[in-house]
C-alpha atoms as a PDB file:
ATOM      1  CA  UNK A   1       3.413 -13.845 -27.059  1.00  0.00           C
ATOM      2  CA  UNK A   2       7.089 -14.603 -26.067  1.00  0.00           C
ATOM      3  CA  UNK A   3       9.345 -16.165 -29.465  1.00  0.00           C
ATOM      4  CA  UNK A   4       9.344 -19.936 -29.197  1.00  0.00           C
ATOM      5  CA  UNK A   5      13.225 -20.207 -27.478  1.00  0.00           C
ATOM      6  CA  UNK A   6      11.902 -17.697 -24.546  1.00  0.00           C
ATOM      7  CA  UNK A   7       8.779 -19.998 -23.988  1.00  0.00           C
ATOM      8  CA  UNK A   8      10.802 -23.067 -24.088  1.00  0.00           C
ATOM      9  CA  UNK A   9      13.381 -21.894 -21.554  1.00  0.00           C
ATOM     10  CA  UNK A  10      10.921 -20.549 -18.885  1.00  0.00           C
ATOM     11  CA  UNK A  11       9.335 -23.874 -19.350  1.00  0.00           C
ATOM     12  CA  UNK A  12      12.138 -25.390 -18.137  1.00  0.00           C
ATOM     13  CA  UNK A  13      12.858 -23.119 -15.621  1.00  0.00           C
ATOM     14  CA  UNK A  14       9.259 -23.566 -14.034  1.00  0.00           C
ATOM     15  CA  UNK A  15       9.690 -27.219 -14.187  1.00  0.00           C
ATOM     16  CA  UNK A  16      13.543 -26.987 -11.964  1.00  0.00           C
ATOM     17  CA  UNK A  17      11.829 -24.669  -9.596  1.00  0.00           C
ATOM     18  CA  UNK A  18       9.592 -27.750  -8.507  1.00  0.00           C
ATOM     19  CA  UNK A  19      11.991 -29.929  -7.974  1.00  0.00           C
ATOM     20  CA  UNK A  20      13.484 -29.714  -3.819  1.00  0.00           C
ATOM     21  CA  UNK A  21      17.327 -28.523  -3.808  1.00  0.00           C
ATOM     22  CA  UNK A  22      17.751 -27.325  -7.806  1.00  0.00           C
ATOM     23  CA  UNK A  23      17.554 -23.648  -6.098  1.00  0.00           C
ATOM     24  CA  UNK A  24      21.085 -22.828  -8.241  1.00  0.00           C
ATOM     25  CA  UNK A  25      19.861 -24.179 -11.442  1.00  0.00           C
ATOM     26  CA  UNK A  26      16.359 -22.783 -11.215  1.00  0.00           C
ATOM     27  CA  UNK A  27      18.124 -19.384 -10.820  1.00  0.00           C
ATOM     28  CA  UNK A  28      20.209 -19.914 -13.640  1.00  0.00           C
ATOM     29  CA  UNK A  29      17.754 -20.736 -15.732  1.00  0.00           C
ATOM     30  CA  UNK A  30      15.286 -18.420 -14.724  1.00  0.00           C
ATOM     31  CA  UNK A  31      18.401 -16.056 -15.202  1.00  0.00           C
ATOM     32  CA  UNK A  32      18.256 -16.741 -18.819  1.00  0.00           C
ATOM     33  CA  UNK A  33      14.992 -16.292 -19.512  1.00  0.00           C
ATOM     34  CA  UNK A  34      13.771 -13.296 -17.692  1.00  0.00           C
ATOM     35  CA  UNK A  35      16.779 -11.890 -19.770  1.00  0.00           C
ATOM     36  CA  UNK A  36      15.483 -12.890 -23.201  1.00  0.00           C
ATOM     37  CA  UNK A  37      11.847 -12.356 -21.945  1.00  0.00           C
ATOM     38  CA  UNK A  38      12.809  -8.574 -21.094  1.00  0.00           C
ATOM     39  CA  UNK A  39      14.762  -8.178 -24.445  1.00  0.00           C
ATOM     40  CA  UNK A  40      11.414  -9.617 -26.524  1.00  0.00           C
ATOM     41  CA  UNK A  41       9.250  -7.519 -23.801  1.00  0.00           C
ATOM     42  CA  UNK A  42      11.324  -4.035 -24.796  1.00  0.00           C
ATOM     43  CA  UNK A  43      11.490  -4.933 -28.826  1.00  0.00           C
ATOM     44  CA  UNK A  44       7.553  -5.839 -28.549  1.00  0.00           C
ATOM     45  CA  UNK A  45       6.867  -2.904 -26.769  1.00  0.00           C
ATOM     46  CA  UNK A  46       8.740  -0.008 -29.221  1.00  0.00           C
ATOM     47  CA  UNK A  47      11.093   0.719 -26.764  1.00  0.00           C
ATOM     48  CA  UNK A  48      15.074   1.033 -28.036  1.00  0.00           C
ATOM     49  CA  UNK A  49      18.085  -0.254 -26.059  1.00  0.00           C
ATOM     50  CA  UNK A  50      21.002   0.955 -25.740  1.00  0.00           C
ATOM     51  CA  UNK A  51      20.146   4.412 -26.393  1.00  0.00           C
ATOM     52  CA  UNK A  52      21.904   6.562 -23.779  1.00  0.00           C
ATOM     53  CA  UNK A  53      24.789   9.308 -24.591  1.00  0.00           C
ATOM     54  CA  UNK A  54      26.788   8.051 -21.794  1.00  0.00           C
ATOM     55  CA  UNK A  55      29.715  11.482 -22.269  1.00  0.00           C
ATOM     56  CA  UNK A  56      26.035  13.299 -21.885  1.00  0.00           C
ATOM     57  CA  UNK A  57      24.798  11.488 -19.111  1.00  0.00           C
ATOM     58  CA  UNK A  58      28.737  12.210 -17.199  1.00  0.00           C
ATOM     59  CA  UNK A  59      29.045  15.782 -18.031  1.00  0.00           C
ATOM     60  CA  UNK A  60      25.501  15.898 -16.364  1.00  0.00           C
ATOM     61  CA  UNK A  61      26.283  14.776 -13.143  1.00  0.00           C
ATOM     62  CA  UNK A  62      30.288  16.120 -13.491  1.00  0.00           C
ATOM     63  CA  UNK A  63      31.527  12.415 -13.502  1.00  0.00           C
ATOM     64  CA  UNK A  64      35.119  12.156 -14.904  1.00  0.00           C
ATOM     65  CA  UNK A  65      36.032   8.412 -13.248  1.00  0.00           C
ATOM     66  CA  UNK A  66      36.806   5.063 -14.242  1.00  0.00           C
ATOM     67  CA  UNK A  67      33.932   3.221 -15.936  1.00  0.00           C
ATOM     68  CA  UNK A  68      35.038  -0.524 -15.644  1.00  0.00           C
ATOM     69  CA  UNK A  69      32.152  -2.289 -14.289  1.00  0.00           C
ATOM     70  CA  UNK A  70      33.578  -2.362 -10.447  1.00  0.00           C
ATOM     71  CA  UNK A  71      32.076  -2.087  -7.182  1.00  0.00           C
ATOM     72  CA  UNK A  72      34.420   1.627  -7.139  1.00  0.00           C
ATOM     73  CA  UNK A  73      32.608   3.093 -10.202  1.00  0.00           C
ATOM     74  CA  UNK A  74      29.158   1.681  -9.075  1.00  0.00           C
ATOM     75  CA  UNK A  75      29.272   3.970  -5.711  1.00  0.00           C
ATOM     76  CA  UNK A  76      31.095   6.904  -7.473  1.00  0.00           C
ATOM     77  CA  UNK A  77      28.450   6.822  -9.723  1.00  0.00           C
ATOM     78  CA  UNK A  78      25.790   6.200  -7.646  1.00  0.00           C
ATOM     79  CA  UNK A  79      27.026   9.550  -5.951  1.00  0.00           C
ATOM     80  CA  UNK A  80      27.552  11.512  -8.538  1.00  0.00           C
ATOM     81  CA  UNK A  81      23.597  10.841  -9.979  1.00  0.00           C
ATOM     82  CA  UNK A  82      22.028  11.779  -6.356  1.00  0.00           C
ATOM     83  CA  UNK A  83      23.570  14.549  -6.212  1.00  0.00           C
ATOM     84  CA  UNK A  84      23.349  15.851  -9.758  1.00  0.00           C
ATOM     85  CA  UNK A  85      20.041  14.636 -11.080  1.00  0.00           C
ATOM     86  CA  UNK A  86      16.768  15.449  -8.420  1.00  0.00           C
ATOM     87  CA  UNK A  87      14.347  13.257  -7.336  1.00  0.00           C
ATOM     88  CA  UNK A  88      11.099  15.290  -7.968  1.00  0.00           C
ATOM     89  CA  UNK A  89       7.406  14.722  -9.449  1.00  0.00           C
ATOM     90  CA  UNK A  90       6.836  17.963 -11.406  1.00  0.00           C
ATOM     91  CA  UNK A  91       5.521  16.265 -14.367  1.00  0.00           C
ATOM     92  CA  UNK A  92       2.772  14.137 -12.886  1.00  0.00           C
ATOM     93  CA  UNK A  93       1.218  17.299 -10.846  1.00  0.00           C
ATOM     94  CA  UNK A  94       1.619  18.913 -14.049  1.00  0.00           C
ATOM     95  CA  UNK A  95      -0.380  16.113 -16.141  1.00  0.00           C
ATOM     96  CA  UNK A  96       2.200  15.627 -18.075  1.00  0.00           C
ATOM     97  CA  UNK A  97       2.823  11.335 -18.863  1.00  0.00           C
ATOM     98  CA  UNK A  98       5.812   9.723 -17.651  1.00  0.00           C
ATOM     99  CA  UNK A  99       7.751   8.013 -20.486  1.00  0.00           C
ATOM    100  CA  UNK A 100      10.026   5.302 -19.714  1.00  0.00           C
ATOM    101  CA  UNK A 101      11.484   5.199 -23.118  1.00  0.00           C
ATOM    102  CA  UNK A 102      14.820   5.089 -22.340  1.00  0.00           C
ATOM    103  CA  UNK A 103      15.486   8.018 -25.174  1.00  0.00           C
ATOM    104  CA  UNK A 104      12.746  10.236 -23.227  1.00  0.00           C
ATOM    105  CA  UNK A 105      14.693   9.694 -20.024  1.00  0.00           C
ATOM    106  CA  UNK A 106      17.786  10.688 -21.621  1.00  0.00           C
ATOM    107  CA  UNK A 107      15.777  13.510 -23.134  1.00  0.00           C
ATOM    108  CA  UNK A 108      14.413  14.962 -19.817  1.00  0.00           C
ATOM    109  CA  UNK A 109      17.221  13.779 -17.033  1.00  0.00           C
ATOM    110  CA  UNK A 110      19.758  14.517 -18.718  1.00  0.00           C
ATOM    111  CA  UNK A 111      19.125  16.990 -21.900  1.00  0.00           C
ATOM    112  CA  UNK A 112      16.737  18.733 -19.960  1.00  0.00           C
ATOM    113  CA  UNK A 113      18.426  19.230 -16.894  1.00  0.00           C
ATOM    114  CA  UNK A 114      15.156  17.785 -14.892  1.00  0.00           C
ATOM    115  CA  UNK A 115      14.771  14.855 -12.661  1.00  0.00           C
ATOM    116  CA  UNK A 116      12.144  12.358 -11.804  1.00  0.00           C
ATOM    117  CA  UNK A 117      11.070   9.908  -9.727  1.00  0.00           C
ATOM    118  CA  UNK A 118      12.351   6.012  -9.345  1.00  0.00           C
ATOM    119  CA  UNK A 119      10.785   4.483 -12.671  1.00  0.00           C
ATOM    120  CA  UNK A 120      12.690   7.096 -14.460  1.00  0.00           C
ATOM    121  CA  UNK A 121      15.848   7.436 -12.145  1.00  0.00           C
ATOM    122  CA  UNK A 122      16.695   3.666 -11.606  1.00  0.00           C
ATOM    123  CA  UNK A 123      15.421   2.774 -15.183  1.00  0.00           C
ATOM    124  CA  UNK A 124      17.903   5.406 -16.555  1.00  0.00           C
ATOM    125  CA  UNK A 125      20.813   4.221 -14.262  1.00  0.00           C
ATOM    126  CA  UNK A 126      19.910   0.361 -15.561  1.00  0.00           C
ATOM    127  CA  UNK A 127      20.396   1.190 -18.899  1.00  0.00           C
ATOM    128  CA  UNK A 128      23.267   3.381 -18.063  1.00  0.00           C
ATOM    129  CA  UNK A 129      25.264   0.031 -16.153  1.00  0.00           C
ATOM    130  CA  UNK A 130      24.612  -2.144 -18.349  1.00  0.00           C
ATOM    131  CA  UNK A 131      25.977  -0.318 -21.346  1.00  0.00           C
ATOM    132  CA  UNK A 132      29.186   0.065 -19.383  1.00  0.00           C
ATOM    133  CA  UNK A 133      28.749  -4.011 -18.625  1.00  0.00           C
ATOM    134  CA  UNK A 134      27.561  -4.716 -15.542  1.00  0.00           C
ATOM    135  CA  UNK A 135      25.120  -7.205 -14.385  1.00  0.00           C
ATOM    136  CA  UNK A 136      22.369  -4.811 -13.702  1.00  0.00           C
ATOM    137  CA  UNK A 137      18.983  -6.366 -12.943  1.00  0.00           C
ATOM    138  CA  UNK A 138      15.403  -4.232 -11.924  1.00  0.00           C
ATOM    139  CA  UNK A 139      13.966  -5.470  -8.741  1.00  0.00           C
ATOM    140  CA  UNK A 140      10.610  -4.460  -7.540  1.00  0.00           C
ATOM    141  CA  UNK A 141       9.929  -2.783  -3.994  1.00  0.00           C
ATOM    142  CA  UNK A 142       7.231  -1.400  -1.550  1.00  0.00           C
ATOM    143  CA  UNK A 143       8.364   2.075  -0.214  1.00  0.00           C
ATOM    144  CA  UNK A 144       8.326   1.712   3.862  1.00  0.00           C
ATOM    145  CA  UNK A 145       9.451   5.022   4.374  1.00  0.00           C
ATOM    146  CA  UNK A 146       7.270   6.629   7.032  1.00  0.00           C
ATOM    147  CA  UNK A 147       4.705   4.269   7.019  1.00  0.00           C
ATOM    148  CA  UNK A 148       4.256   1.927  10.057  1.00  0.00           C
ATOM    149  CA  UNK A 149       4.771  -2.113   9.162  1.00  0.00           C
ATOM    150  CA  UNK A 150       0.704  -2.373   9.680  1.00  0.00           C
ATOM    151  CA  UNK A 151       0.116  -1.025   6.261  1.00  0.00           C
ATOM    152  CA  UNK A 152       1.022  -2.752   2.614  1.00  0.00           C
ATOM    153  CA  UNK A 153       2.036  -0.025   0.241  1.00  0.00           C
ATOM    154  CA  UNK A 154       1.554  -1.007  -3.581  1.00  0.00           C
ATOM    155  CA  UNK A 155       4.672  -2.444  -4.817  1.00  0.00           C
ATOM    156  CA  UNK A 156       5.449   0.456  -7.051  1.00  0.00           C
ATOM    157  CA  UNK A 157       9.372   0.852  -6.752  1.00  0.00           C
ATOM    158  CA  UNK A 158      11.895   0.068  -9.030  1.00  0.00           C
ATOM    159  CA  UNK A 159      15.325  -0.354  -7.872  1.00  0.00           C
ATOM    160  CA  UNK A 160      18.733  -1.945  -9.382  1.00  0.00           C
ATOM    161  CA  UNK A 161      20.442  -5.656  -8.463  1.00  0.00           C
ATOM    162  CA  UNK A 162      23.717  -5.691  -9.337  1.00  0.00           C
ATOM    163  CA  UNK A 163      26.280  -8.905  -9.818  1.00  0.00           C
ATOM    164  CA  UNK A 164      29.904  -8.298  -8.742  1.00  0.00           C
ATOM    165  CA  UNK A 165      32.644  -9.887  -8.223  1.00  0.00           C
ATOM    166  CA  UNK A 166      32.711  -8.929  -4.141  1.00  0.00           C
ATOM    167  CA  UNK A 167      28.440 -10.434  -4.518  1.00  0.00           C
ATOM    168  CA  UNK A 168      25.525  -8.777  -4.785  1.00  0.00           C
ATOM    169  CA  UNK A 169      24.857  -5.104  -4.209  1.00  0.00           C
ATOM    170  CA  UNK A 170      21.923  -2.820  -4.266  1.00  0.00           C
ATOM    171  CA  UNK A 171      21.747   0.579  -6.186  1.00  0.00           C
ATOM    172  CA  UNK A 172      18.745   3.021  -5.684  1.00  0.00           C
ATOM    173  CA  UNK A 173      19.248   6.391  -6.949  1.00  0.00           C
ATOM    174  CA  UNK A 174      15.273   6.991  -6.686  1.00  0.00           C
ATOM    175  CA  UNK A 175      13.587   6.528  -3.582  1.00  0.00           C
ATOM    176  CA  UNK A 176      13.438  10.586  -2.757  1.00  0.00           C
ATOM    177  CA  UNK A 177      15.340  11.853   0.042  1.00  0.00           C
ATOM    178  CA  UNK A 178      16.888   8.452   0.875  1.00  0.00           C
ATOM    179  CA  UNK A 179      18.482   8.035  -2.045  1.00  0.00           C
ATOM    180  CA  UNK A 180      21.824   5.877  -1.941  1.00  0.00           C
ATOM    181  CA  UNK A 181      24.621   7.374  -2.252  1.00  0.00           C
ATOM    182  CA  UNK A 182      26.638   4.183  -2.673  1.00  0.00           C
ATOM    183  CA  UNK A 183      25.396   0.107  -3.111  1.00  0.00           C
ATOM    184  CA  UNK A 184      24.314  -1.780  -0.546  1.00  0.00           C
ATOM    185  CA  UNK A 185      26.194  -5.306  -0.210  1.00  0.00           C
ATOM    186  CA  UNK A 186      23.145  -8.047   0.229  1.00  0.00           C
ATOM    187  CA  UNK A 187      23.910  -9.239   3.447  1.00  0.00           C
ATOM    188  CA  UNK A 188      23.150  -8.262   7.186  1.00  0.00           C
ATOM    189  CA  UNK A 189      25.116  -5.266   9.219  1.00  0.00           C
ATOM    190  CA  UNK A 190      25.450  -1.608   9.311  1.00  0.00           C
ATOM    191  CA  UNK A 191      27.233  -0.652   6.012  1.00  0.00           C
ATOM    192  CA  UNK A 192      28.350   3.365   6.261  1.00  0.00           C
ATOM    193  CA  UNK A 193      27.035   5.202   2.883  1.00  0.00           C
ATOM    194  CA  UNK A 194      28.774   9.515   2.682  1.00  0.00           C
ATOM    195  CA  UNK A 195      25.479  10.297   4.300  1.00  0.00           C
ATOM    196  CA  UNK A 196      23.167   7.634   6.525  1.00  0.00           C
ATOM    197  CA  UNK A 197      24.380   4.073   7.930  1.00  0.00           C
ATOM    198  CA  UNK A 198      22.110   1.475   6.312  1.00  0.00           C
ATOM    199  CA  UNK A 199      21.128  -1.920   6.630  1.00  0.00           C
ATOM    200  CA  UNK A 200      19.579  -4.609   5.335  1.00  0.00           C
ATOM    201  CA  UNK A 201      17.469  -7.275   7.437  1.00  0.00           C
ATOM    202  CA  UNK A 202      15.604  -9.854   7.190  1.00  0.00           C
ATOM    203  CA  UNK A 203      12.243 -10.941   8.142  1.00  0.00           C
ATOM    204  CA  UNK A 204      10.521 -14.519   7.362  1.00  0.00           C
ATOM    205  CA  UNK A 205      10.326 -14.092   3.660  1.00  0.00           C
ATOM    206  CA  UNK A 206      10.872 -10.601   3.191  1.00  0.00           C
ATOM    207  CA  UNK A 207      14.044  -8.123   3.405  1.00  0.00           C
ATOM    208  CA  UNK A 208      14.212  -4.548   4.576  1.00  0.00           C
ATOM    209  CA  UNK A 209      16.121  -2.096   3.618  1.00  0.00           C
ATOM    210  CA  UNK A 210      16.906   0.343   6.712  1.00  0.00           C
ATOM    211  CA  UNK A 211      18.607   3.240   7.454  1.00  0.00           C
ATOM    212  CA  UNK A 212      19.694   4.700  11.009  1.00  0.00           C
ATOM    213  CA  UNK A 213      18.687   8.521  11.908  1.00  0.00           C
ATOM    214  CA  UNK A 214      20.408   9.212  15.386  1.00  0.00           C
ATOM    215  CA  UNK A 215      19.802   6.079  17.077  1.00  0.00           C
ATOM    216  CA  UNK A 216      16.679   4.788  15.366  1.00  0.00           C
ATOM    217  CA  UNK A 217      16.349   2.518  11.996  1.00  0.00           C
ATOM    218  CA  UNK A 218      13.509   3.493   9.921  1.00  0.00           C
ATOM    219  CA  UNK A 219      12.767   1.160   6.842  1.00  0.00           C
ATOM    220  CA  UNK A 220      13.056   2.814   3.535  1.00  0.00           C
ATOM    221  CA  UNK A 221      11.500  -0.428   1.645  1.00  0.00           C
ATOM    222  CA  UNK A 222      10.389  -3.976   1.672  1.00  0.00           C
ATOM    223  CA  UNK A 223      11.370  -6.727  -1.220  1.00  0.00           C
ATOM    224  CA  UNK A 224      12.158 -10.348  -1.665  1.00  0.00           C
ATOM    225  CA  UNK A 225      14.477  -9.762  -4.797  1.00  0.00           C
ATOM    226  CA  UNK A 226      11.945 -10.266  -7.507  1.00  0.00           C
ATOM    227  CA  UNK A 227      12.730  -8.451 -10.615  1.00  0.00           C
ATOM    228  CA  UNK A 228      10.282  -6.063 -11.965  1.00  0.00           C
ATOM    229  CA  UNK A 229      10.223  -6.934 -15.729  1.00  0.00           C
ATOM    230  CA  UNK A 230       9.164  -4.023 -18.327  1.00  0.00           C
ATOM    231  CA  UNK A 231       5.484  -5.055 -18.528  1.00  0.00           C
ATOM    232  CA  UNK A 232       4.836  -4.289 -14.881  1.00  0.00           C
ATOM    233  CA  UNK A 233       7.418  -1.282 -14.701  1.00  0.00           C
ATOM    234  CA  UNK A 234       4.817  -0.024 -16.915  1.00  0.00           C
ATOM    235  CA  UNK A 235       2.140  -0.680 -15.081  1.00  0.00           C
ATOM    236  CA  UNK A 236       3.723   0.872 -11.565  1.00  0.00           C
ATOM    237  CA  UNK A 237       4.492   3.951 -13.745  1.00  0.00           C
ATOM    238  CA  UNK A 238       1.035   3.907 -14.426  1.00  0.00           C
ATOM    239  CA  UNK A 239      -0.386   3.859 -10.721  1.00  0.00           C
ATOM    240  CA  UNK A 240       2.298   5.853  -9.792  1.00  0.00           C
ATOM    241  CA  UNK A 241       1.660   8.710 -12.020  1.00  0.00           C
ATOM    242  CA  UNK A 242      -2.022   8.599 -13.066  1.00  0.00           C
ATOM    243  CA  UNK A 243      -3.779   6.498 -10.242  1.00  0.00           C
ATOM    244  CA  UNK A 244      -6.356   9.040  -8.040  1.00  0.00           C
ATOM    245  CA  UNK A 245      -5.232   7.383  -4.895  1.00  0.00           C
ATOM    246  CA  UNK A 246      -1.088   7.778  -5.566  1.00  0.00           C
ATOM    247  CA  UNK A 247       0.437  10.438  -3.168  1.00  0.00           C
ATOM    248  CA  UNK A 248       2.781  11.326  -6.040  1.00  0.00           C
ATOM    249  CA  UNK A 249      -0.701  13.577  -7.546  1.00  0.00           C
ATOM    250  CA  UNK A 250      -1.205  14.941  -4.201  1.00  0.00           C
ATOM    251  CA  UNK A 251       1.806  16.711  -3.199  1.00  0.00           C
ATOM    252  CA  UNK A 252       5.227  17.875  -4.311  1.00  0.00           C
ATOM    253  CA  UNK A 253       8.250  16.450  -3.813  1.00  0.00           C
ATOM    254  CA  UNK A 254      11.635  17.482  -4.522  1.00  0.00           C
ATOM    255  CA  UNK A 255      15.086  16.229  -2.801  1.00  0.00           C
ATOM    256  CA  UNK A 256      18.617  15.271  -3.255  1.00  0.00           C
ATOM    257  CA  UNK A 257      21.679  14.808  -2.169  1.00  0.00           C
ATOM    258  CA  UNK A 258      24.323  16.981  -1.363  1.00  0.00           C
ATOM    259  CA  UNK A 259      28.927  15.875  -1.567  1.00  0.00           C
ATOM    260  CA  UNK A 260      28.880  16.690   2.344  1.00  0.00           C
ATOM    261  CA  UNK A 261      26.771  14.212   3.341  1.00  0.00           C
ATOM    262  CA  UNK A 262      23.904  16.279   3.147  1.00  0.00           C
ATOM    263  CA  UNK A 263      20.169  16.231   2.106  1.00  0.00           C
ATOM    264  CA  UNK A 264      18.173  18.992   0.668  1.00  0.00           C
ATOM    265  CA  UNK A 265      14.247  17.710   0.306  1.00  0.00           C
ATOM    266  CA  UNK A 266      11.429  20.195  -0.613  1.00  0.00           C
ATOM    267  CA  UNK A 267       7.802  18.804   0.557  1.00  0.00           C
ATOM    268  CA  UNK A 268       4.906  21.068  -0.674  1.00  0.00           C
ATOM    269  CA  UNK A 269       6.000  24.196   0.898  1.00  0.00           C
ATOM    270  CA  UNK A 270       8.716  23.158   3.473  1.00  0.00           C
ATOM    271  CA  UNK A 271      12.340  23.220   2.562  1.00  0.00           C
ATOM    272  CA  UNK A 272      14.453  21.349   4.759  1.00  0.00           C
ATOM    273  CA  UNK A 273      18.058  21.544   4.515  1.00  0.00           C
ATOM    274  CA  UNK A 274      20.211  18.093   6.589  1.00  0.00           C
ATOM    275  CA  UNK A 275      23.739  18.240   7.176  1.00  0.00           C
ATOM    276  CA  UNK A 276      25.303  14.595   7.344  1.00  0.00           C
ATOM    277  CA  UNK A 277      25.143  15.358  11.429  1.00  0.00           C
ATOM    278  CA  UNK A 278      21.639  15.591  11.401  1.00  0.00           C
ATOM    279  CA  UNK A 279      20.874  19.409  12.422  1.00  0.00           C
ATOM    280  CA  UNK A 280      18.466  20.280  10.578  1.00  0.00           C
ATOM    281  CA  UNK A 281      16.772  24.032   9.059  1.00  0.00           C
ATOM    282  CA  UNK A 282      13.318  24.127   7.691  1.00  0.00           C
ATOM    283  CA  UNK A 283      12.269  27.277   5.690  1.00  0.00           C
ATOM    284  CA  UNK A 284       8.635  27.741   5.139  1.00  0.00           C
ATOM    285  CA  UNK A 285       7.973  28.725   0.763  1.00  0.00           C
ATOM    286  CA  UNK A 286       5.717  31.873   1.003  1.00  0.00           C
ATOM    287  CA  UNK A 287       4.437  32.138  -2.801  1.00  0.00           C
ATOM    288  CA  UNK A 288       4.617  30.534  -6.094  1.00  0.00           C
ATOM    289  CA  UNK A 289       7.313  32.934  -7.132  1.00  0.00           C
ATOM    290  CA  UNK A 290       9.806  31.697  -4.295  1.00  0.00           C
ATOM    291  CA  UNK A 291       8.644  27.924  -5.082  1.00  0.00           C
ATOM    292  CA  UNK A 292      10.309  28.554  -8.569  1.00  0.00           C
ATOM    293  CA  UNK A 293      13.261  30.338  -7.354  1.00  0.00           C
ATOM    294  CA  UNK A 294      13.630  27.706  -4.652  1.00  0.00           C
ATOM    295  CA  UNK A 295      13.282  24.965  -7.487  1.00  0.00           C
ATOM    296  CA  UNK A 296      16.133  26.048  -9.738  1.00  0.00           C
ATOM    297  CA  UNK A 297      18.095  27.349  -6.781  1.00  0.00           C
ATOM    298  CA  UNK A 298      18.506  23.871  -5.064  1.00  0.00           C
ATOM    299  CA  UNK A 299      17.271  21.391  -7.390  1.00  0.00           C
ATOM    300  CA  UNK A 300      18.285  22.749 -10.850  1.00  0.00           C
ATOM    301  CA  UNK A 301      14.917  23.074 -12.267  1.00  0.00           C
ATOM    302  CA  UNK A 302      13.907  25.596 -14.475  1.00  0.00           C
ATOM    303  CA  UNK A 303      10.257  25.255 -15.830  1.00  0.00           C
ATOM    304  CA  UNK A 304       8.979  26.460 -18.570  1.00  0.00           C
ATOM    305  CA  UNK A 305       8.046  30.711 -18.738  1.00  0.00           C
ATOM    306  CA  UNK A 306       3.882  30.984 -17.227  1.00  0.00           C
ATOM    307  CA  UNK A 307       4.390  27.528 -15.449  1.00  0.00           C
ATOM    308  CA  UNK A 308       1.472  27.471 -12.483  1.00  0.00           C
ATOM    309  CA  UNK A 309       1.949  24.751 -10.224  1.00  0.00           C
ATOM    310  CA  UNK A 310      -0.872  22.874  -8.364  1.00  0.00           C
ATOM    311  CA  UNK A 311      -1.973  20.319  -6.078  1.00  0.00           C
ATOM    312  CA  UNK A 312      -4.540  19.540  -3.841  1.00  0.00           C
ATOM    313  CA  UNK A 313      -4.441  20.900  -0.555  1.00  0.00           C
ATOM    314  CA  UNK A 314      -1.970  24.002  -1.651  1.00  0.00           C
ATOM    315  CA  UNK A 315      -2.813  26.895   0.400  1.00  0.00           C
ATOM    316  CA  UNK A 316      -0.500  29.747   0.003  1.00  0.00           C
ATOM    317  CA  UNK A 317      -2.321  31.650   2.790  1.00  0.00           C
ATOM    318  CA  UNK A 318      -1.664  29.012   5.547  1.00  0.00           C
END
C-alpha cells in the first residue's frame, strides 16, 4: 500500500487527467507522484538507492569527463558505457537470476567486468544520472528490431527519459547491437549518432524509434512515453529472464559498440564485425573453446574456470 501523501497526490492527479486541456498540470502532478510512488515502491521492495561507486563505474568504461548534468556528458557517457560494458545474456542461459538491485548491478557490470541486458544496463545508467542530477526517468518499450509491424512483442524494455535544458532526450544503452551511442532529442528528423542515423516518428498514438542501415529505416522499438515503474521492471525482468517463451533462454547474444563507429555482435555462433560504413565480416565459432576465447577477446568476459555453455538448438557440428 502506497503512504497516505503518495495516495493523496495520484488521487489528484487521476482526477486533472479527466478534465479536457489540464494536459500540463496532469503531467506535473502525475510527475510528483510516480516519483514518490517509485521511492515508496524501491524502500518497500528492499532495494537501496543511491548505491553506485560512480569513480568505479568511470574507471570501468575509461570515462575521465565533465559530470554536470548536460546534454555533453549525457552522450559522452552514453558512449563511453556501449562501448565499455556488453550487452549479453550469459546469466539467464546459465540459470543464473537477474538482480536488479542496484548494488548487484554495480556488483556484476561494473566489479565484475560483465554486462547484461537492458533491465540491468538502463537501470544501472538511471541510477548512475540521477546521482550526478539529472532528470532521469524509466520508460517502458516493445523491441521492433527485426520483427515486422504485424506482430506485438511483450513490452519488456526498459529505457531512460531524460529532462534537459535543450528538451527531452532519449538514452538506451541496452537494446543489443543498437545500442545508442548518444541521446535521442524527442522530436522528428534524422539525428546523426558516431555510428547509425536515427529517428524518431510517429504513428497515431505510438512513437518509433528508427535507425537507417544504407538506405532503409528499420525500427528498433515502439513506446508512447510511459514510465516503467519498479513493480513492473520486475516483472519484465521476470519474463525476460525466466519465461519459456523469451528468446533471451533460447539463444546467445553478445554485442557492443566499438569508438569508430563500429559494432561487434556475437549471435549463437556467428561473429559479425560492422565498421560505421557498413562492410561487414562474419566469422563462423567452431567449438566451445573459441566461444570463450571469442567472449573475453571482444566482449571482456571471462567466465568462471569449467563454465559449459548451453542453449537450445546449439549444434557444434553444423
Amino acid at each position: 500500500m502506497l503512504p497516505a501523501d503518495v495516495a493523496n497526490v495520484t488521487a489528484r492527479a487521476d482526477g486533472i487527467r479527466c478534465q479536457p486541456g489540464a494536459l500540463s498540470s496532469w503531467n506535473l502532478a502525475k510527475g510528483l507522484a510516480d516519483a514518490l510512488a517509485r521511492s515508496a515502491s524501491a524502500a518497500d521492495l528492499g532495494y537501496e538507492l543511491d548505491v553506485i561507486d560512480l569513480d568505479a563505474y568511470f574507471t570501468r568504461i575509461g570515462y575521465a569527463g565533465s559530470t554536470e548534468p548536460s546534454l555533453a556528458t549525457l552522450n559522452a557517457i552514453s558512449m563511453a558505457h556501449v562501448c565499455a560494458i556488453p550487452f549479453e545474456n550469459l546469466d539467464v542461459l546459465r540459470g543464473v537470476p537477474i538482480d536488479l538491485d542496484p548494488g548487484a548491478l554495480e556488483q556484476k557490470l561494473v566489479h565484475a567486468r560483465r554486462g547484461g541486458y537492458c533491465f540491468e544496463q538502463n537501470t544501472l545508467l538511471l541510477e548512475v544520472l540521477g546521482q550526478l542530477g539529472f532528470r532521469a526517468q524509466p520508460i517502458s518499450a516493445r523491441v521492433r528490431w527485426g520483427r515486422t509491424r504485424d506482430y506485438t512483442p511483450a513490452r519488456t524494455h526498459l529505457f531512460v527519459r531524460v529532462e534537459l535544458a535543450e528538451g527531452s532526450f532519449l538514452a538506451d544503452v541496452g537494446v543489443g547491437s543498437m545500442s545508442l551511442t548518444r541521446a535521442l532529442q524527442l522530436g522528428e528528423g534524422e539525428q546523426a549518432t558516431p555510428h547509425e542515423p536515427r529517428r524518431i516518428i510517429r504513428e497515431n498514438d505510438r512513437l518509433y524509434h528508427q535507425a537507417r542501415l544504407g538506405d532503409t529505416w528499420h525500427d528498433v522499438n515502439e513506446f508512447t512515453l510511459e514510465e516503467m515503474p519498479l513493480i513492473d521492471r520486475i516483472v519484465g525482468n521476470w519474463y525476460t529472464s525466466a519465461h519459456p517463451q523469451s528468446h533471451f533462454r533460447s539463444r546467445l547474444i553478445a554485442a557492443r559498440a566499438t569508438p569508430d563507429g563500429g559494432r561487434i555482435t556475437l549471435a549463437d555462433r556467428d561473429l559479425t564485425q560492422r565498421a560505421r560504413n557498413g562492410a561487414a565480416t562474419v566469422t563462423r565459432i567452431a567449438d566451445h573453446a573459441e566461444l570463450l576465447a571469442v567472449l573475453e577477446r571482444q566482449f571482456g568476459i571471462t567466465l568462471p574456470a569449467g563454465t559449459q555453455l548451453a542453449w537450445p538448438g546449439l549444434d557444434w557440428t553444423a
